[in-house]
C-alpha atoms as a PDB file:
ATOM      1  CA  UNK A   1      90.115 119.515 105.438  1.00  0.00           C
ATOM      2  CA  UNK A   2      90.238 115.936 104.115  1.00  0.00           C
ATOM      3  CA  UNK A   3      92.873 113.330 104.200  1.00  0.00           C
ATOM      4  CA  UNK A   4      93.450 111.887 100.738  1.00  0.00           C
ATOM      5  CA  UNK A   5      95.484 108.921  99.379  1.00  0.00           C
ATOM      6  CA  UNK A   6      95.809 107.017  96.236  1.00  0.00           C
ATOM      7  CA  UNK A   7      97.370 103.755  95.581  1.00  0.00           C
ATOM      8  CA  UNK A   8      97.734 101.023  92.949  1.00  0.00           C
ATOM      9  CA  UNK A   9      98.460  97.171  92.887  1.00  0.00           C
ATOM     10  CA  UNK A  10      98.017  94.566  90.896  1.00  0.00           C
ATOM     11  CA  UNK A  11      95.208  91.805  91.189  1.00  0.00           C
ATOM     12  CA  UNK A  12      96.167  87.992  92.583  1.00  0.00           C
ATOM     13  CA  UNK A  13      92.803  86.560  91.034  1.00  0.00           C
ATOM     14  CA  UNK A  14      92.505  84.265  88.814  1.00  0.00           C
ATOM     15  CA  UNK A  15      90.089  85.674  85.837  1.00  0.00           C
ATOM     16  CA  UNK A  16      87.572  83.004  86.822  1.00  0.00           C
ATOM     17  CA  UNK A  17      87.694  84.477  90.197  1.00  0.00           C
ATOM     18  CA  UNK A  18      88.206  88.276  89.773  1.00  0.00           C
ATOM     19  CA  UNK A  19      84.402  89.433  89.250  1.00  0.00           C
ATOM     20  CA  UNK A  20      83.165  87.428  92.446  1.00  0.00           C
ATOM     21  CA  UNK A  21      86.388  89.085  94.387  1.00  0.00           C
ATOM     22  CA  UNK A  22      85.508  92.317  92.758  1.00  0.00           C
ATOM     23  CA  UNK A  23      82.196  92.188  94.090  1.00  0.00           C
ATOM     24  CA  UNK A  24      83.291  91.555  97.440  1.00  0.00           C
ATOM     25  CA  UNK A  25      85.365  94.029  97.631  1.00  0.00           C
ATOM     26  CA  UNK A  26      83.096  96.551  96.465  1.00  0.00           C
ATOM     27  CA  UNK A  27      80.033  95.611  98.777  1.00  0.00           C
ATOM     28  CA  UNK A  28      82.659  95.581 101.908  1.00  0.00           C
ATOM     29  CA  UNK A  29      84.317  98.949 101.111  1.00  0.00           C
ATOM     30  CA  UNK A  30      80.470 100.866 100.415  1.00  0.00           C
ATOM     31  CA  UNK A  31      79.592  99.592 104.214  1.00  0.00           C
ATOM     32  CA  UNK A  32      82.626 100.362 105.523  1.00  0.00           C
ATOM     33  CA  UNK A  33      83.400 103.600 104.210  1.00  0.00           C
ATOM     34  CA  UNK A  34      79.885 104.489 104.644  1.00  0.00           C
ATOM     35  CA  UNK A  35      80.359 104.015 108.239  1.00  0.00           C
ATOM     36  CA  UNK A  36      83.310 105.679 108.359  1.00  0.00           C
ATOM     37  CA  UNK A  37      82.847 108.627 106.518  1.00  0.00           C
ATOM     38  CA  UNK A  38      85.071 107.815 104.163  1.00  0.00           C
ATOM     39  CA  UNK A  39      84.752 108.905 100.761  1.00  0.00           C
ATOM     40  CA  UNK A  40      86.462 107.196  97.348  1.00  0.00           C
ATOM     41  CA  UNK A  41      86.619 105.423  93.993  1.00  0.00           C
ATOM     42  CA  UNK A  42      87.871 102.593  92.952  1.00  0.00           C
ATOM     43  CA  UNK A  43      88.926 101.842  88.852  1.00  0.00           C
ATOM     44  CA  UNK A  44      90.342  98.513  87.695  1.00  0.00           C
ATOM     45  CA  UNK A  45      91.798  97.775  84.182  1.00  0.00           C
ATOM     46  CA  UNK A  46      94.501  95.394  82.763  1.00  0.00           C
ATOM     47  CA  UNK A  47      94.889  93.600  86.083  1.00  0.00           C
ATOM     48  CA  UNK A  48      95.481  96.858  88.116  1.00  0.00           C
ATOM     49  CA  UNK A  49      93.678  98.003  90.754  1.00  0.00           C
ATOM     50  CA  UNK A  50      94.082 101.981  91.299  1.00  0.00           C
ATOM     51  CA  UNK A  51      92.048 103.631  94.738  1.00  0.00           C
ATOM     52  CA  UNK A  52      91.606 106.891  95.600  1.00  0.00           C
ATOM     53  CA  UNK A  53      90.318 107.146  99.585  1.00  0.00           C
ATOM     54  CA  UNK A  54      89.238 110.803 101.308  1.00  0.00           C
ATOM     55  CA  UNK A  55      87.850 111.283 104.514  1.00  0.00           C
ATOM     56  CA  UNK A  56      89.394 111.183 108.349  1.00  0.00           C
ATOM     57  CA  UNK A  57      92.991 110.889 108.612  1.00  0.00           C
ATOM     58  CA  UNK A  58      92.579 108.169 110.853  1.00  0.00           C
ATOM     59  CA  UNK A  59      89.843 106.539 109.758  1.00  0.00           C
ATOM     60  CA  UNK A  60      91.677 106.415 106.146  1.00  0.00           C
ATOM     61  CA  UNK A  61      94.825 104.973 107.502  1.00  0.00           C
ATOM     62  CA  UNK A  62      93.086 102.480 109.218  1.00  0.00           C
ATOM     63  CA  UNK A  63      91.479 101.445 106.718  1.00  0.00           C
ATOM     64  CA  UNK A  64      94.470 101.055 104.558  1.00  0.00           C
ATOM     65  CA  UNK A  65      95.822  98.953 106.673  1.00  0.00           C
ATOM     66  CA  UNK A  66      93.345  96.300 105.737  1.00  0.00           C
ATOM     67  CA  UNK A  67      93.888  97.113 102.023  1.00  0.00           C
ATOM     68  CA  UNK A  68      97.588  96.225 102.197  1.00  0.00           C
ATOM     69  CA  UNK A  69      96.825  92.974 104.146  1.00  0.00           C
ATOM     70  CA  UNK A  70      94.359  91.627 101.601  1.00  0.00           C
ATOM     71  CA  UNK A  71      95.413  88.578  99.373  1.00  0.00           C
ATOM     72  CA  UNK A  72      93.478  89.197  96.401  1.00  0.00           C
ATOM     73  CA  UNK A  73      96.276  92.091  95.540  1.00  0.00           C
ATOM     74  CA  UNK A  74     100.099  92.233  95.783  1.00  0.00           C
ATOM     75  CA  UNK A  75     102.410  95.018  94.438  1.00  0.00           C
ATOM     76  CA  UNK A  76     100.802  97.946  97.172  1.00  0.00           C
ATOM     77  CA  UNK A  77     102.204 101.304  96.618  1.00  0.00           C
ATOM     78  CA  UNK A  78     101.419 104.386  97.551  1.00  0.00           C
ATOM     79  CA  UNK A  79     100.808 106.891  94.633  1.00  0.00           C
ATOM     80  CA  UNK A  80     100.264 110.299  96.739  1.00  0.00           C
ATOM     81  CA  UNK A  81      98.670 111.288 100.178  1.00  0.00           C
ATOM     82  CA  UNK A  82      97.843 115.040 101.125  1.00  0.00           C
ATOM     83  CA  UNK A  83      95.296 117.036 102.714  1.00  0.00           C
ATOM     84  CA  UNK A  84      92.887 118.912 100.442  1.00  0.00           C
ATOM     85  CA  UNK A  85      90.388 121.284 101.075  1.00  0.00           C
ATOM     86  CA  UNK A  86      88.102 119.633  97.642  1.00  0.00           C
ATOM     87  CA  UNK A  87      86.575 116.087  98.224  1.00  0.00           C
ATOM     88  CA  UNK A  88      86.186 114.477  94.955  1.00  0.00           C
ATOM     89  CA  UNK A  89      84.143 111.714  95.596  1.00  0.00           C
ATOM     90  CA  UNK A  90      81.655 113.058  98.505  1.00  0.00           C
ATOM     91  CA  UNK A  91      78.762 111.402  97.465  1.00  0.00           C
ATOM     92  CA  UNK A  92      80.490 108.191  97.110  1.00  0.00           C
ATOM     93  CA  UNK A  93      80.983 105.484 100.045  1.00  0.00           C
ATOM     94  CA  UNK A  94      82.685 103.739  97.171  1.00  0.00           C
ATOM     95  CA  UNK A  95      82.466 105.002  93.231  1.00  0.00           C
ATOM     96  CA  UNK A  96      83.589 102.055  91.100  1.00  0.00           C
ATOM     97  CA  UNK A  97      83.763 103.280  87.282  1.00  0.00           C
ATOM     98  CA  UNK A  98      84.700  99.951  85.055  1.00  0.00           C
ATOM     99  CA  UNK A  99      87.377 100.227  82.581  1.00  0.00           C
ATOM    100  CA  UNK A 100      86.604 103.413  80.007  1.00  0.00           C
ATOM    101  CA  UNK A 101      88.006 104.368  76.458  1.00  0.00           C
ATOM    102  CA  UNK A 102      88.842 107.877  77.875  1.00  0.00           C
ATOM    103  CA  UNK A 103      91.220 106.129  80.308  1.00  0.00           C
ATOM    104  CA  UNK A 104      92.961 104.197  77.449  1.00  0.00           C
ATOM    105  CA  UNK A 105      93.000 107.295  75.765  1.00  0.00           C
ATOM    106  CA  UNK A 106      94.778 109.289  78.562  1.00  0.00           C
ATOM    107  CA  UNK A 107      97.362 106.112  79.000  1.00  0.00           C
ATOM    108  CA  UNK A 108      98.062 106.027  75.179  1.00  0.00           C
ATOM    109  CA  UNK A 109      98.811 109.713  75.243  1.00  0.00           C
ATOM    110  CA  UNK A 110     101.261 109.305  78.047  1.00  0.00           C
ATOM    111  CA  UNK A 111     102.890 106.415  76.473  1.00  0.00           C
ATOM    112  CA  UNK A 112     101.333 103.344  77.655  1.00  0.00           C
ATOM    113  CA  UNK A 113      98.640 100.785  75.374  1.00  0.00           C
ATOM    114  CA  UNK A 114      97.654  99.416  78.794  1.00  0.00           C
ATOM    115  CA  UNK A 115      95.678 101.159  82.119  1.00  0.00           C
ATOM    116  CA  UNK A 116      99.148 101.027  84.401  1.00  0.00           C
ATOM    117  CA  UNK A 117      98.854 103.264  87.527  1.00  0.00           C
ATOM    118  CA  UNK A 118     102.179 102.814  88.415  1.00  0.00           C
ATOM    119  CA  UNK A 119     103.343 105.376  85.549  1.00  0.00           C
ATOM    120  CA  UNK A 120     101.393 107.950  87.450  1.00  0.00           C
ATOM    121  CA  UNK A 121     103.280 111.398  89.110  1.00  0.00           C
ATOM    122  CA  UNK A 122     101.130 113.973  90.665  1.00  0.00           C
ATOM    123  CA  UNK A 123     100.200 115.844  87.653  1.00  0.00           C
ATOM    124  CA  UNK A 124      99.042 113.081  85.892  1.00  0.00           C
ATOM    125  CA  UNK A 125      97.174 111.912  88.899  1.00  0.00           C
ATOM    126  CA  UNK A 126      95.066 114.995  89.019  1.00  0.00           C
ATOM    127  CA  UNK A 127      94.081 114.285  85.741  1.00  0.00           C
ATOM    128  CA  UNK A 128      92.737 110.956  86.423  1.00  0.00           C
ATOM    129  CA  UNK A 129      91.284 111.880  89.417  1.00  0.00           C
ATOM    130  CA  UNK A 130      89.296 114.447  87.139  1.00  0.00           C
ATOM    131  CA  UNK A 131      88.169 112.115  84.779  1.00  0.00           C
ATOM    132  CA  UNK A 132      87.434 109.656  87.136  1.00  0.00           C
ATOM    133  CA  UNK A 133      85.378 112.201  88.832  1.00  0.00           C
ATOM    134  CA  UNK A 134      83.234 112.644  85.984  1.00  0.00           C
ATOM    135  CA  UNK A 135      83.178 109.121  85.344  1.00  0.00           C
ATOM    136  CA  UNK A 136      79.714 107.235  85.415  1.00  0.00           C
ATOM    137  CA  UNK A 137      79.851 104.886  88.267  1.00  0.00           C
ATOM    138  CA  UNK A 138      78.840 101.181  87.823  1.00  0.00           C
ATOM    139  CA  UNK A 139      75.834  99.732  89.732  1.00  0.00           C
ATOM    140  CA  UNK A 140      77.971  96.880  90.137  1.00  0.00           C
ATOM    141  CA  UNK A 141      81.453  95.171  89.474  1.00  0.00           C
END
């Protein structure tokens, strides 16, 4: 059985900065997780970051410890955390899908005209997760 959480936040970067810090992010959290068995993906849109980690308990909670220390987001919170027998992202150390029109889509039917994450309750949630699951991933931020 896996541990899974999901969180959003909002980026700190300045635009000039955000694809270097992106980048950064991305190549920490594919060695990391890689190491540490820990599974996820990773979407950002409209200056909002929204992560979904499986793997370990442990491992996972360690690991979001570091999250919610890092500068280059504030606004941390929590979005669900269960244990599930599916792993959605298993053959990702880190999946990062860039911002998508079927994402828009889903936020415009739920009665937002911008990617927020915080507007999210478990149902929707699953649904993201599912399109995020069949998301194409990017190569690179």
């Amino acid at each position: 059985m896996s541990y899974q959480i999901c969180y959003a936040s909002q980026t700190t970067s300045t635009p000039e900065q955000l694809m270097v810090d992106l980048r950064e992010i991305l190549t920490t959290a594919m060695h990391f997780n890689y190491v540490h068995k820990i599974q996820g993906v990773l979407y950002f849109a409209d200056n909002y970051f929204f992560q979904c980690l499986e793997g370990e308990k442990e491992q996972v909670l360690k690991l979001l410890d570091s999250i919610k220390s890092d500068p280059r987001h504030s606004h941390f919170h929590i979005l669900d955390e269960k244990f599930s027998e599916q792993v959605n992202f298993q053959n990702w150390s880190m999946k990062y899908v860039s911002k998508r029109s079927e994402i828009k889509s889903f936020f415009a039917e739920i009665g937002s005209e911008t990617f927020n994450p915080f507007l999210l309750k478990a149902d929707l949630l699953e649904k993201l997760l599912d399109i995020l699951k069949d998301a194409e991933a990017e190569t690179h931020a």
